[in-house]
C-alpha atoms as a PDB file:
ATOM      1  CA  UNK A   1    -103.823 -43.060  24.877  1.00  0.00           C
ATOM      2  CA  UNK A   2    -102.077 -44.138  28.119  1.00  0.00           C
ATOM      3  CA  UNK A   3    -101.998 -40.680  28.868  1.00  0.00           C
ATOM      4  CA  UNK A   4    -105.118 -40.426  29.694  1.00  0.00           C
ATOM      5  CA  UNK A   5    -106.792 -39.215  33.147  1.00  0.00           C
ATOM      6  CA  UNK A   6    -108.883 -41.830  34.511  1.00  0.00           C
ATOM      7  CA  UNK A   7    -110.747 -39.789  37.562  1.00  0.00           C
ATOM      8  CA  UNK A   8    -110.302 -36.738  39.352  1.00  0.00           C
ATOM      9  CA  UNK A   9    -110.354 -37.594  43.121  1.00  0.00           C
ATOM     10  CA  UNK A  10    -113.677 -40.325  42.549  1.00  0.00           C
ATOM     11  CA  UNK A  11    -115.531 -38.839  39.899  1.00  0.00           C
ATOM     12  CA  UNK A  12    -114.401 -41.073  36.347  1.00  0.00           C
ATOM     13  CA  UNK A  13    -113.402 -38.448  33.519  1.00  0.00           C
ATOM     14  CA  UNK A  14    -114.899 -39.895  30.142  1.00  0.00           C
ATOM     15  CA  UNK A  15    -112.804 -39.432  27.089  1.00  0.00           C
ATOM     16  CA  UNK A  16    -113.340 -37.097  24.356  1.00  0.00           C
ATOM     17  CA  UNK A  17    -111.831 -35.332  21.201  1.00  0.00           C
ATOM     18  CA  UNK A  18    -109.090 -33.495  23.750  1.00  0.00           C
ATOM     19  CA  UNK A  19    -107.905 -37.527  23.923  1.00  0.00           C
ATOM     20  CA  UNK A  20    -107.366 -37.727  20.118  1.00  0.00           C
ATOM     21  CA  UNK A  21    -104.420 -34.922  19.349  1.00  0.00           C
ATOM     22  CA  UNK A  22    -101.295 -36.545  21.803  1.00  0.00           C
ATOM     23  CA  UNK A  23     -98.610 -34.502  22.600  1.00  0.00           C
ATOM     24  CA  UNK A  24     -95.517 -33.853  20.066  1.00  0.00           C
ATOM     25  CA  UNK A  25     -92.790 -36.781  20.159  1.00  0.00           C
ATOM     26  CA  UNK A  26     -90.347 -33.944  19.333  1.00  0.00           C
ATOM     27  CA  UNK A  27     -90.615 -30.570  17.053  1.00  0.00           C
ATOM     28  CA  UNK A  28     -94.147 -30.599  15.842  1.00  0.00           C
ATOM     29  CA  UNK A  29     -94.682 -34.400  14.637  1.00  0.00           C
ATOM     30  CA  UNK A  30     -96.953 -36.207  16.834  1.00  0.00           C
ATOM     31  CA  UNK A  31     -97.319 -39.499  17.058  1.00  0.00           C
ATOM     32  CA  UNK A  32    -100.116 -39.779  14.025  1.00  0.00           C
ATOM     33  CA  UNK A  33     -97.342 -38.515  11.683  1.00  0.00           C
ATOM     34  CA  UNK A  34     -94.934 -40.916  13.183  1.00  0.00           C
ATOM     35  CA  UNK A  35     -98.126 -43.523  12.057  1.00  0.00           C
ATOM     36  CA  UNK A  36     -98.613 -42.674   8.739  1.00  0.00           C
ATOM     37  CA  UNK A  37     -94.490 -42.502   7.628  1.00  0.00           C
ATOM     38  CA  UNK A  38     -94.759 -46.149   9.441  1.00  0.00           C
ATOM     39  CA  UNK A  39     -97.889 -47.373   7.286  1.00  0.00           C
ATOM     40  CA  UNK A  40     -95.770 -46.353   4.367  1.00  0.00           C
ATOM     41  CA  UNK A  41     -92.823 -48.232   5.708  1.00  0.00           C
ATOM     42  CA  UNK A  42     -95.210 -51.541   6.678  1.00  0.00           C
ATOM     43  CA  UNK A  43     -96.972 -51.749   2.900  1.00  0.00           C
ATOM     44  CA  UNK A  44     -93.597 -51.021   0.841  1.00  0.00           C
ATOM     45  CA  UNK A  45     -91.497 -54.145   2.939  1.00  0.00           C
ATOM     46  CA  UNK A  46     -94.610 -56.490   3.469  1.00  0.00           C
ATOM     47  CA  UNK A  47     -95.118 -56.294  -0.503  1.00  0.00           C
ATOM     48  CA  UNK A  48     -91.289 -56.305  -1.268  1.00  0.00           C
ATOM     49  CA  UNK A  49     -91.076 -59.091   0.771  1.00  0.00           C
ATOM     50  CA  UNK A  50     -94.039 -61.016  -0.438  1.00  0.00           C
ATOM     51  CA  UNK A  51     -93.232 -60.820  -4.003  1.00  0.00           C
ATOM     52  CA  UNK A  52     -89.265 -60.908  -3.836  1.00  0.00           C
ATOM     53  CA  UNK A  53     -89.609 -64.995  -4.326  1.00  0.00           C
ATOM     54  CA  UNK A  54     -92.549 -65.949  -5.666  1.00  0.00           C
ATOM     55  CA  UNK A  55     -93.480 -69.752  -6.380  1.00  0.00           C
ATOM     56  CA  UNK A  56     -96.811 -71.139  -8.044  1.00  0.00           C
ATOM     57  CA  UNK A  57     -97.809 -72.649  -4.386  1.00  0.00           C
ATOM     58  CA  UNK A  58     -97.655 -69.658  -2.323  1.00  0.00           C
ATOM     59  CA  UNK A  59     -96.491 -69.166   1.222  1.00  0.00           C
ATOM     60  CA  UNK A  60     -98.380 -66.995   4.197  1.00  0.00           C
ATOM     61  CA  UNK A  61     -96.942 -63.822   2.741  1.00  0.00           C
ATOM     62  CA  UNK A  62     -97.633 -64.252  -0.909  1.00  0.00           C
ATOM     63  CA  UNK A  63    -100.844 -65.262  -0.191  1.00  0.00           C
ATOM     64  CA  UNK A  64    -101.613 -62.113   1.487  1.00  0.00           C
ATOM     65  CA  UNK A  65    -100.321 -60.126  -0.700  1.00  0.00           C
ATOM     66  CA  UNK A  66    -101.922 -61.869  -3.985  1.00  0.00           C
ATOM     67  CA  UNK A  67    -105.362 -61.842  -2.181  1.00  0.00           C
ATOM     68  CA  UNK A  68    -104.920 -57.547  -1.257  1.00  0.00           C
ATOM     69  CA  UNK A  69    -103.879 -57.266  -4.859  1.00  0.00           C
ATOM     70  CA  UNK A  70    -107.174 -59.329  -6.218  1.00  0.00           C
ATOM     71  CA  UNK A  71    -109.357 -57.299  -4.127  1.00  0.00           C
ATOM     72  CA  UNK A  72    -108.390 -54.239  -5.265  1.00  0.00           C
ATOM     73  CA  UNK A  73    -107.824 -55.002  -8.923  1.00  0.00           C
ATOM     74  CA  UNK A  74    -110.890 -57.436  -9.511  1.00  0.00           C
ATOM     75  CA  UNK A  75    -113.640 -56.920  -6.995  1.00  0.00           C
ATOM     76  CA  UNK A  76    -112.493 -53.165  -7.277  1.00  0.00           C
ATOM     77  CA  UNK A  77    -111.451 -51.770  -9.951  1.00  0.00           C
ATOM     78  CA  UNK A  78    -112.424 -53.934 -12.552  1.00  0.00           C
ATOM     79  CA  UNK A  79    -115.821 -53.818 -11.051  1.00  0.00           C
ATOM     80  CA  UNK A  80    -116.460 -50.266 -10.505  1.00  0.00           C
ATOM     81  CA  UNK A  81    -113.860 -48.885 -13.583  1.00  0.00           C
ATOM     82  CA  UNK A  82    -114.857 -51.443 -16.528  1.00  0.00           C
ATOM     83  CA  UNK A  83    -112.881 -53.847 -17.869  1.00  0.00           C
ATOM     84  CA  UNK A  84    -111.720 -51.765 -20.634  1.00  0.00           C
ATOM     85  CA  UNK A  85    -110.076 -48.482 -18.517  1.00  0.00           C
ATOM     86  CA  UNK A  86    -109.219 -50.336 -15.071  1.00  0.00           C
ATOM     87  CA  UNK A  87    -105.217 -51.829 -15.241  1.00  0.00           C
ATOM     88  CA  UNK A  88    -103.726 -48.604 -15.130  1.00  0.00           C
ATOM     89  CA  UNK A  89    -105.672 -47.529 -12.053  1.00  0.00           C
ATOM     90  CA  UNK A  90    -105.084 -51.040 -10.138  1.00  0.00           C
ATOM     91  CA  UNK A  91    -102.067 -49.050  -8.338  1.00  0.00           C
ATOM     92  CA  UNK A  92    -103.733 -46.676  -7.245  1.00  0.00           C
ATOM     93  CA  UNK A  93    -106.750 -48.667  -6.107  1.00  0.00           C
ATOM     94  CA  UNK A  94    -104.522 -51.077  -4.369  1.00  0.00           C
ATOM     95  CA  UNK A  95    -102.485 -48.494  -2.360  1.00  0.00           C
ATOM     96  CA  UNK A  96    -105.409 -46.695  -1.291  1.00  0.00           C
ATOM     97  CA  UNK A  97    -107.108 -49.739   0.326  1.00  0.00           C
ATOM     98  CA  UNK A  98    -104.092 -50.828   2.237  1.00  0.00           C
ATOM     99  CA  UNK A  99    -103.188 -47.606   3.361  1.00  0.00           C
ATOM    100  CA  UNK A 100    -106.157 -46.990   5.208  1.00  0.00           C
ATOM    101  CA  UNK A 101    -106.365 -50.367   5.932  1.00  0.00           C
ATOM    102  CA  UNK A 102    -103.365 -50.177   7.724  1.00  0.00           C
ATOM    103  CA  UNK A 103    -103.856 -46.887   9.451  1.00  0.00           C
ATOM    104  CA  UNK A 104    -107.140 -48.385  10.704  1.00  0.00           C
ATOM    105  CA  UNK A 105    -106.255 -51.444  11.963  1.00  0.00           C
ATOM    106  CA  UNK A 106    -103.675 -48.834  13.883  1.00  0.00           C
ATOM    107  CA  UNK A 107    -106.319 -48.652  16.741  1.00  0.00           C
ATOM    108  CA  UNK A 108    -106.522 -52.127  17.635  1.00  0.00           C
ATOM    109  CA  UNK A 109    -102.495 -53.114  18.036  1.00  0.00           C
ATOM    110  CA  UNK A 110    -101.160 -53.061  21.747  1.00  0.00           C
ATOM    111  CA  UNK A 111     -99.002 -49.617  22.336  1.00  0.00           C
ATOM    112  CA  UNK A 112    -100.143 -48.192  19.234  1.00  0.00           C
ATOM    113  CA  UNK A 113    -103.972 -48.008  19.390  1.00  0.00           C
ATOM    114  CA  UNK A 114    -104.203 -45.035  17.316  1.00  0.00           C
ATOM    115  CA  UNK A 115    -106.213 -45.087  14.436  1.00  0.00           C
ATOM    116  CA  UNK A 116    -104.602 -42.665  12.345  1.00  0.00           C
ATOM    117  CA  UNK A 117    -108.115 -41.747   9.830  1.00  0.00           C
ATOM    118  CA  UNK A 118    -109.096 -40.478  13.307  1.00  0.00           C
ATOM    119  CA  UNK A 119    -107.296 -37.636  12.432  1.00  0.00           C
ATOM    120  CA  UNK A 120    -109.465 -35.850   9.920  1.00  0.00           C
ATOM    121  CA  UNK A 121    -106.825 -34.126   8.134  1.00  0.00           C
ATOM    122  CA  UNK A 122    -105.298 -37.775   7.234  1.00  0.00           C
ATOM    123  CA  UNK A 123    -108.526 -38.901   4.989  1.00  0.00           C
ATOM    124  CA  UNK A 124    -109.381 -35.311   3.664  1.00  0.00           C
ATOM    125  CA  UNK A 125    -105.793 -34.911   2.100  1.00  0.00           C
ATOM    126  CA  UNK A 126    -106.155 -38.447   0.611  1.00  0.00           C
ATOM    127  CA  UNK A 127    -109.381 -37.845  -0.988  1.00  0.00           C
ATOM    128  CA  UNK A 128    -109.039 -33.901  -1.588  1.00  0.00           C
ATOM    129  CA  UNK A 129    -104.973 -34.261  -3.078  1.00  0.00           C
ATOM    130  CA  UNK A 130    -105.435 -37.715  -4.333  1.00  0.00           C
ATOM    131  CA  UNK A 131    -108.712 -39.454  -5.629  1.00  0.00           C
ATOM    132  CA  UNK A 132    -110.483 -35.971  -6.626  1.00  0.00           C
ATOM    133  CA  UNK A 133    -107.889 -34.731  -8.645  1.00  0.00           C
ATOM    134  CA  UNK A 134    -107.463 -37.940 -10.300  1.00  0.00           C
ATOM    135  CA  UNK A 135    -111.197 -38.378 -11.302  1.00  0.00           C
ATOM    136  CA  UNK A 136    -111.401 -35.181 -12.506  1.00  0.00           C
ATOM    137  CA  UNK A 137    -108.172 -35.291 -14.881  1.00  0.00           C
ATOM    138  CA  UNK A 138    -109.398 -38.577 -16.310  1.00  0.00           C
ATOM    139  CA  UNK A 139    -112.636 -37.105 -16.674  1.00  0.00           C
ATOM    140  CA  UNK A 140    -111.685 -33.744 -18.515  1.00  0.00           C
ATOM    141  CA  UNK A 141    -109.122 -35.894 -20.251  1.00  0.00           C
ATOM    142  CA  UNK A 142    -111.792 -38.543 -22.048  1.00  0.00           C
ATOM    143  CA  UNK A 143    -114.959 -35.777 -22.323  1.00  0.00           C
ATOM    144  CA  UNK A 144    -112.799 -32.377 -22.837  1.00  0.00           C
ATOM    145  CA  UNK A 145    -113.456 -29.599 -20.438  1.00  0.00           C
ATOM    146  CA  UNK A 146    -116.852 -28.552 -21.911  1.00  0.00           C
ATOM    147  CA  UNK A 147    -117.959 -32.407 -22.795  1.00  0.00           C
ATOM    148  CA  UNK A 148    -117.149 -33.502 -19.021  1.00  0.00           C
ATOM    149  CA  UNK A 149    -118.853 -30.744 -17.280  1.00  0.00           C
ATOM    150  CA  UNK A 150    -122.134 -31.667 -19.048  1.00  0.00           C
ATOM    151  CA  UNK A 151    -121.365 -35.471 -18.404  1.00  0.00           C
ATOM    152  CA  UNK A 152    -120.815 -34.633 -15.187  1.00  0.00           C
ATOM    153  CA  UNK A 153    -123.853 -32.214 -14.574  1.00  0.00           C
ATOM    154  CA  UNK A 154    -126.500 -33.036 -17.013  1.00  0.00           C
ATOM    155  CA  UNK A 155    -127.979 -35.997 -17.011  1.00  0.00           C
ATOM    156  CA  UNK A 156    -128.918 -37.374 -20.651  1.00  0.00           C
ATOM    157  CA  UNK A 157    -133.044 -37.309 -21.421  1.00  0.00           C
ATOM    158  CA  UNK A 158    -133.209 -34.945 -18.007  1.00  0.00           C
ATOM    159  CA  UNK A 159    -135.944 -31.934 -19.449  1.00  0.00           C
ATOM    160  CA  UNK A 160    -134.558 -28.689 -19.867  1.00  0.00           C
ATOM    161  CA  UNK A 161    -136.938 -26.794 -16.412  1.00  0.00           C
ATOM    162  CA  UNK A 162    -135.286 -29.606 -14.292  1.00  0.00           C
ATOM    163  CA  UNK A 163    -131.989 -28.967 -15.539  1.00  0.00           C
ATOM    164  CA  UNK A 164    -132.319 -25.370 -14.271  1.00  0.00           C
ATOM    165  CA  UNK A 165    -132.124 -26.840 -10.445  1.00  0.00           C
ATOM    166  CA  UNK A 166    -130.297 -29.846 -11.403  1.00  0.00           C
ATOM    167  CA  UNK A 167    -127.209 -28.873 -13.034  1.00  0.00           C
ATOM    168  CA  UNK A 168    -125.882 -26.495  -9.851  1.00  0.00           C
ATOM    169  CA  UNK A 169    -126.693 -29.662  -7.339  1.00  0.00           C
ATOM    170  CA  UNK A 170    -124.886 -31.922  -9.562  1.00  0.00           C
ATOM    171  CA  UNK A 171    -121.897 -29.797  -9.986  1.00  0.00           C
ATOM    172  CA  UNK A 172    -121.821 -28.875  -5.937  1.00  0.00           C
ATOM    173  CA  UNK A 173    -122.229 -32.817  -5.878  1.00  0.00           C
ATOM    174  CA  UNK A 174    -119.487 -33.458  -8.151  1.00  0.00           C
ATOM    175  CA  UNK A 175    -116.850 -31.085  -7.202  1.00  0.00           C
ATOM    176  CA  UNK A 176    -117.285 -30.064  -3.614  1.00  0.00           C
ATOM    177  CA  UNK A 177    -119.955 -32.645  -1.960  1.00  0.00           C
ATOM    178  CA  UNK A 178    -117.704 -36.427  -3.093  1.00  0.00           C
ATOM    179  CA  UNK A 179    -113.943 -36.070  -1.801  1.00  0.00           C
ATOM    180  CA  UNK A 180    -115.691 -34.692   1.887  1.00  0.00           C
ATOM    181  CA  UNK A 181    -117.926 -37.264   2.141  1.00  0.00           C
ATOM    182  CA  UNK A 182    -114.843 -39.621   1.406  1.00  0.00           C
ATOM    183  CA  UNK A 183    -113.084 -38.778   4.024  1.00  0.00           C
ATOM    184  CA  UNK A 184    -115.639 -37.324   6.443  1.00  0.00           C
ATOM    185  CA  UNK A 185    -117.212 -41.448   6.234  1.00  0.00           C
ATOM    186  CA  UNK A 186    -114.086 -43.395   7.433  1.00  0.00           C
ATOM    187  CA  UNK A 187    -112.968 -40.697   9.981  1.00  0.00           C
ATOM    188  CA  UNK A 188    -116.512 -40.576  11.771  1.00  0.00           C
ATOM    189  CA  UNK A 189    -116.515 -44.446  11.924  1.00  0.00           C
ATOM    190  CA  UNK A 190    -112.599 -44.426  13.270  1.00  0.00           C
ATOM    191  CA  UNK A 191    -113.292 -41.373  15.418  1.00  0.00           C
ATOM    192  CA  UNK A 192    -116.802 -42.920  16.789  1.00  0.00           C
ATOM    193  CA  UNK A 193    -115.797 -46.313  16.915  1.00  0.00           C
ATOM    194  CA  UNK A 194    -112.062 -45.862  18.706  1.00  0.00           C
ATOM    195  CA  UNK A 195    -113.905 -43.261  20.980  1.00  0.00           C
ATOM    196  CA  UNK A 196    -116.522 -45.984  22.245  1.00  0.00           C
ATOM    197  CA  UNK A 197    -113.779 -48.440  22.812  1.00  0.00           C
ATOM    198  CA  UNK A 198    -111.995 -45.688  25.224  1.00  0.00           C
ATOM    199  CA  UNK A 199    -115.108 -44.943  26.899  1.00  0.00           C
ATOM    200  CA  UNK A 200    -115.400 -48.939  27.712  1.00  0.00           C
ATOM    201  CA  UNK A 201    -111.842 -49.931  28.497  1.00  0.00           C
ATOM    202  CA  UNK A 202    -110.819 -46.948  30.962  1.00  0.00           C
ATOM    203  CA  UNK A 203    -114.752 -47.340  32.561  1.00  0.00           C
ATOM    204  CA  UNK A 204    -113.869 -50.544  33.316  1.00  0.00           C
ATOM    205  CA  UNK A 205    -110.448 -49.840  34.875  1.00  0.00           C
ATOM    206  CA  UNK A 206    -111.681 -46.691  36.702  1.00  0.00           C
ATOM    207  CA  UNK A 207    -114.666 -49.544  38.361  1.00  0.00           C
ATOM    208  CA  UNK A 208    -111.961 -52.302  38.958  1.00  0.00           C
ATOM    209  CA  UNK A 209    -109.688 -49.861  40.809  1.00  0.00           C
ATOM    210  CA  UNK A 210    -112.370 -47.557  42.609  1.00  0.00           C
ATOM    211  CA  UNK A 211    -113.461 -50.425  44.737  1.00  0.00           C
ATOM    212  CA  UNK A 212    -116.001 -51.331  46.597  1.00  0.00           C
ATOM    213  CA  UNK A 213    -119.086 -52.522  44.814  1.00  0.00           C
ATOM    214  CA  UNK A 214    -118.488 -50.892  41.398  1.00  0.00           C
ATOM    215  CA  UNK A 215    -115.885 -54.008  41.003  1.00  0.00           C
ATOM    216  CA  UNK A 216    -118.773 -56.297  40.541  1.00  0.00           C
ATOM    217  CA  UNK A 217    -119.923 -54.208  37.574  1.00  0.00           C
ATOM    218  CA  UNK A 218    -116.830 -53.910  35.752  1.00  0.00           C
ATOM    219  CA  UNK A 219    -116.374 -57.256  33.733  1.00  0.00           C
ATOM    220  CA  UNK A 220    -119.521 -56.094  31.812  1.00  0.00           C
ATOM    221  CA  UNK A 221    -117.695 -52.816  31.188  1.00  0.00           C
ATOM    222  CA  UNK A 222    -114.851 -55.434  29.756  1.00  0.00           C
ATOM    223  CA  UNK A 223    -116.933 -57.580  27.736  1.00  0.00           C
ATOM    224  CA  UNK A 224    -118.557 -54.583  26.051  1.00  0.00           C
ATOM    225  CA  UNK A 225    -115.079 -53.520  25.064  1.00  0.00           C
ATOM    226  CA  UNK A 226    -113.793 -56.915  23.790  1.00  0.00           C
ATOM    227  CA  UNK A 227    -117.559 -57.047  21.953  1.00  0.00           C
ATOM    228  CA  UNK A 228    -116.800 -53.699  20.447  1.00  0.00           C
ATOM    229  CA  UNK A 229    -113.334 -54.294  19.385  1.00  0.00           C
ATOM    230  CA  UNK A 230    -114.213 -57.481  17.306  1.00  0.00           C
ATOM    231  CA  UNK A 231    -116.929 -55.464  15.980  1.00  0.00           C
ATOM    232  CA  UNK A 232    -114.243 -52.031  15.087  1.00  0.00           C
ATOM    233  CA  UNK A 233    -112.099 -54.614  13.693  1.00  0.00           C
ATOM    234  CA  UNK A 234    -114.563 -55.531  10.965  1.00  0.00           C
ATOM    235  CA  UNK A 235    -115.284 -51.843  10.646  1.00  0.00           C
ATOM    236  CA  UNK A 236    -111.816 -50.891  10.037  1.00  0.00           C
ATOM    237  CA  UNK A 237    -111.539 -53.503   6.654  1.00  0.00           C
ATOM    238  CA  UNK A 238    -114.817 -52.423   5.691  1.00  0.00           C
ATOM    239  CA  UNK A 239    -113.962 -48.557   6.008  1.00  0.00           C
ATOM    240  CA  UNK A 240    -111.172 -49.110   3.453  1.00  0.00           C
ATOM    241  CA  UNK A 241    -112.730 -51.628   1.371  1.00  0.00           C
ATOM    242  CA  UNK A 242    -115.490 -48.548   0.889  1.00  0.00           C
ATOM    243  CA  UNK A 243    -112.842 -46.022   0.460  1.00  0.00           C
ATOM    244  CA  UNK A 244    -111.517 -47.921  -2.042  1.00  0.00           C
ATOM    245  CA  UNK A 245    -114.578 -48.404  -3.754  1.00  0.00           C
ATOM    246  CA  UNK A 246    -115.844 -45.179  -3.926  1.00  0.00           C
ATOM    247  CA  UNK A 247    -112.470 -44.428  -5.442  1.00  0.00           C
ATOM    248  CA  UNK A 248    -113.060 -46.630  -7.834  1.00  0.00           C
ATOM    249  CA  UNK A 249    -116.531 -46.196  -8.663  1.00  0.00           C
ATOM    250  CA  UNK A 250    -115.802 -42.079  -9.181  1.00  0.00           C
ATOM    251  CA  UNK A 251    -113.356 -43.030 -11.394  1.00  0.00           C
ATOM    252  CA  UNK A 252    -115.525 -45.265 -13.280  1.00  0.00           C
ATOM    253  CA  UNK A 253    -118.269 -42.445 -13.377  1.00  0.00           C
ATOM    254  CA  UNK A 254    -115.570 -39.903 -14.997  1.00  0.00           C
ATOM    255  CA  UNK A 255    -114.601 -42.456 -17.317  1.00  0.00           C
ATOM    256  CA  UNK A 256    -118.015 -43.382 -18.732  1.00  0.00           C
ATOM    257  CA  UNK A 257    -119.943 -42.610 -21.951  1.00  0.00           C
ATOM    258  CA  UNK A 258    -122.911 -42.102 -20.029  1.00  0.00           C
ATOM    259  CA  UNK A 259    -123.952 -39.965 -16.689  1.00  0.00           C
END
């Protein structure tokens, strides 16, 4: 984002979506490609490391790692899944939270300030290549292909003239409407919230350097942007907890007995 223009001649240039696709580092990977590989790269060593020595007290590392792993197998999975299906999906639970945790919290470390789920295509292919495939296989897999289209479109005691509009919403629901909303949810609040902290930030420089009086407005611009970025910071672990959840609870919905 330093490459931003700030004003042409004295007229401030507000940031916008333009601001969001940088420039290629080399080839065609850009620096939100270089992002995600590095989010990979974070997760893999930070949990390697945490868990390579493990001891009943744990130390700052373990206990991060032990607390990312309780979220995400019991106030997650366990939770949304059902005790009875939710170990083998703790993995995939787990990885999904800190990944976009990670890619998030991108957007609020000095030099980087990137969030990569900014990127639309990031989320989509998570949810569209990932989750929704997964849901569905479990699904077909515990209902049969007949048994978990009717689970999944018909809901039980629903009479037969509502059925006639309900079954084609369901299904557009089911198999189109979920994995975009997914994604579409955590990019708008990266996109939104990383876009309001630009607007703040370079206001604030552009009245500081401009001169004059203007530099007796600027520390408000400032304090809105230090306000916001407390505020995008809880956004960021909330966006993934959600993620994560909604994971979870599709898979849980698949999985069930009942609609």
């Amino acid at each position: 984002m330093t490459t931003l223009v700030l004003a042409s001649g004295d007229e401030f240039v507000a940031p916008g979506v333009k601001d969001f696709f940088p420039p290629a580092i080399f080839g065609s990977v850009d620096k939100p490609m270089v992002l995600l590989v590095l989010s990979v790269l974070i997760i893999g060593a930070f949990f390697i490391a945490a868990t390579r020595n493990m001891k009943l007290v744990p130390g700052k590392f373990q206990f991060l790692a032990e607390s990312a792993y309780d979220i995400g197998r019991n106030s997650i999975a366990r939770e949304q899944i059902g005790g009875k299906d939710f170990k083998p999906f703790v993995p995939l639970i787990l990885t999904v939270f800190t990944f976009i945790l990670v890619n998030n919290l991108f957007g609020l470390i000095p030099f980087i300030q990137f969030p990569t789920m900014a990127h639309i295509g990031f989320p989509l292919a998570v949810s569209v290549l990932v989750i929704y495939p997964v849901y569905h296989f479990v699904g077909f897999k515990r209902h049969g292909f007949v048994g978990y289209l009717k689970h999944a479109t018909m809901p039980p005691g629903a009479p037969w003239f509502v059925l006639i509009l309900l079954i084609p919403i369901e299904f557009f629901q089911k198999f189109v409407l979920n994995p975009l909303t997914l994604a579409i949810r955590v990019f708008a609040a990266m996109f939104a919230g990383h876009l309001l902290l630009l607007v703040f930030t370079l206001a604030g420089e552009f009245l500081l350097l401009n001169g004059g009086i203007t530099v007796v407005v600027a520390p408000i611009a400032f304090i809105f942007a230090i306000a916001l970025t407390f505020l995008e910071a809880l956004i960021m672990v909330l966006q993934a907890y959600i993620f994560a959840l909604l994971s979870a609870n599709y898979i849980g919905a698949a999985l069930a007995e009942e609609h």
